[in-house]
Protein backbone atom coordinates (compact mmCIF):
# COMPACT_ATOMS: atom_id res chain seq x y z
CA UNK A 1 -9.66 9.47 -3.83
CA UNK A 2 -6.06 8.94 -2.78
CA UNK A 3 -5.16 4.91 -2.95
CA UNK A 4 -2.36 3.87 -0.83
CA UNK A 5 -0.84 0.36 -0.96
CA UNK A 6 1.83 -1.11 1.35
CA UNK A 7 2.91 -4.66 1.64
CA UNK A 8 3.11 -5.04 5.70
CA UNK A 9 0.80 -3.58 8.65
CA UNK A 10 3.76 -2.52 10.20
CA UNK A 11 4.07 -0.52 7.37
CA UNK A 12 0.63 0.89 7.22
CA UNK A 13 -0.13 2.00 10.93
CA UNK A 14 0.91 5.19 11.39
CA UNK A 15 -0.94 6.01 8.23
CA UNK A 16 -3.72 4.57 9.36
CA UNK A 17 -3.34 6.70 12.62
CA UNK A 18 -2.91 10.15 10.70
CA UNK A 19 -5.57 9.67 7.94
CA UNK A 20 -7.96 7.94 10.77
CA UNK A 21 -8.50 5.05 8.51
CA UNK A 22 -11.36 2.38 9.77
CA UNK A 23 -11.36 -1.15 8.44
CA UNK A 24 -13.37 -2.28 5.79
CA UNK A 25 -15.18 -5.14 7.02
CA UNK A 26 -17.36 -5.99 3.35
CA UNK A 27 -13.54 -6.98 1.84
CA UNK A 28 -12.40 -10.24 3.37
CA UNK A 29 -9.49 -10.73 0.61
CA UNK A 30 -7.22 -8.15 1.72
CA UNK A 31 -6.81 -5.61 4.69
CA UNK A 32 -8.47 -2.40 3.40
CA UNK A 33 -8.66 1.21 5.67
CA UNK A 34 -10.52 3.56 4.50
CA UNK A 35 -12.31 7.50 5.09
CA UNK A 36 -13.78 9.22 2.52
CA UNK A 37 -10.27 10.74 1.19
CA UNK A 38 -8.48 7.60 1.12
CA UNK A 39 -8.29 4.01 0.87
CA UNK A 40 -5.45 2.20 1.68
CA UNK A 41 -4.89 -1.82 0.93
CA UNK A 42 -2.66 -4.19 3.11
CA UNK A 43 -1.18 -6.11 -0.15
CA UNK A 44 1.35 -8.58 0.98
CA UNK A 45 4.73 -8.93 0.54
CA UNK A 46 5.70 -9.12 -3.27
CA UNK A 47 5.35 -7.56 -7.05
CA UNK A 48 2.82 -10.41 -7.75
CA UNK A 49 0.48 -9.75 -4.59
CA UNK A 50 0.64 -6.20 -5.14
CA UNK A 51 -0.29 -6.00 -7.97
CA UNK A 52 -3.14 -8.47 -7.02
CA UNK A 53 -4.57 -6.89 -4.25
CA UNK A 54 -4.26 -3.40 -6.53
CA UNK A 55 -6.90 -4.57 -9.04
CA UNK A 56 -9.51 -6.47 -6.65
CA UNK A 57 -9.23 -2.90 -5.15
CA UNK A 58 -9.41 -1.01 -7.95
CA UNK A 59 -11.82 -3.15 -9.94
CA UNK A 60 -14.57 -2.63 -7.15
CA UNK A 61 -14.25 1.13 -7.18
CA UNK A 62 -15.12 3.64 -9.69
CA UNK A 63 -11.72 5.31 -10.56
CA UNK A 64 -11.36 8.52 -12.15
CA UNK A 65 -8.66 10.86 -13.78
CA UNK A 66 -8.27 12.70 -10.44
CA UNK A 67 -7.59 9.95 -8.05
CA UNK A 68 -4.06 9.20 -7.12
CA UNK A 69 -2.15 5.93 -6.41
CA UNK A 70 0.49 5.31 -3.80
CA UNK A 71 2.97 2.65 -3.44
CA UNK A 72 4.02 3.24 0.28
CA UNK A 73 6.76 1.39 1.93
CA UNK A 74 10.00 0.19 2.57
CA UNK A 75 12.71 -2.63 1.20
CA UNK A 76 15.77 -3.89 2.31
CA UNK A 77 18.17 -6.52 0.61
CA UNK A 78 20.83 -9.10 1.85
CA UNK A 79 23.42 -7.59 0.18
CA UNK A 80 26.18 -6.67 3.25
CA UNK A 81 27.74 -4.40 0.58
CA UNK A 82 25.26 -2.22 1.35
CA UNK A 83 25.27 -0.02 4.89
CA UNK A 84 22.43 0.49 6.89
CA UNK A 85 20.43 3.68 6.56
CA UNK A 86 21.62 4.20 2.47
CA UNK A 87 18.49 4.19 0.46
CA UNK A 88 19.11 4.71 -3.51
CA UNK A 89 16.45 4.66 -6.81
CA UNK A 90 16.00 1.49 -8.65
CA UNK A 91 17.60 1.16 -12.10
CA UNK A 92 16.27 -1.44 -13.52
């Protein structure tokens, strides 16, 4: 199983779209899409809710050495030092 988490909807609709995710209406918590191949969870914006919403998910599944995790999305910061369009790793 691939797991894919994103903080926003906005963020999570196209994938939804390609993988031809359907809502999981048994988990009221979070926003969860799913097929057979993947799952992906709606988390909120936030370390703390993500890493929430990660184990409720993962704590009702039955995870294995093969399946894969995915952190899927974007940031941005209110730092006008840095131009539009630059992306760079975290350091810290």
């Amino acid at each position: 199983m691939v797991y894919i988490s994103t903080a926003m909807y906005v963020e999570a609709q196209e994938l939804i779209k390609k993988f031809g995710l359907k809502r999981d209406n048994s988990i009221n918590k979070f926003e969860v899409f799913k097929n057979d191949e993947v799952t992906l969870i709606i988390t909120g914006v936030g370390k703390v809710r993500s890493a929430v919403a990660l184990t409720y998910l993962l704590s009702r599944q039955q995870v294995n050495d093969k399946d894969v995790y995915i952190n899927f999305g974007v940031c941005g910061t209110r730092d006008i030092e840095v131009p539009r369009g630059k992306y760079s790793y975290a350091t810290k």
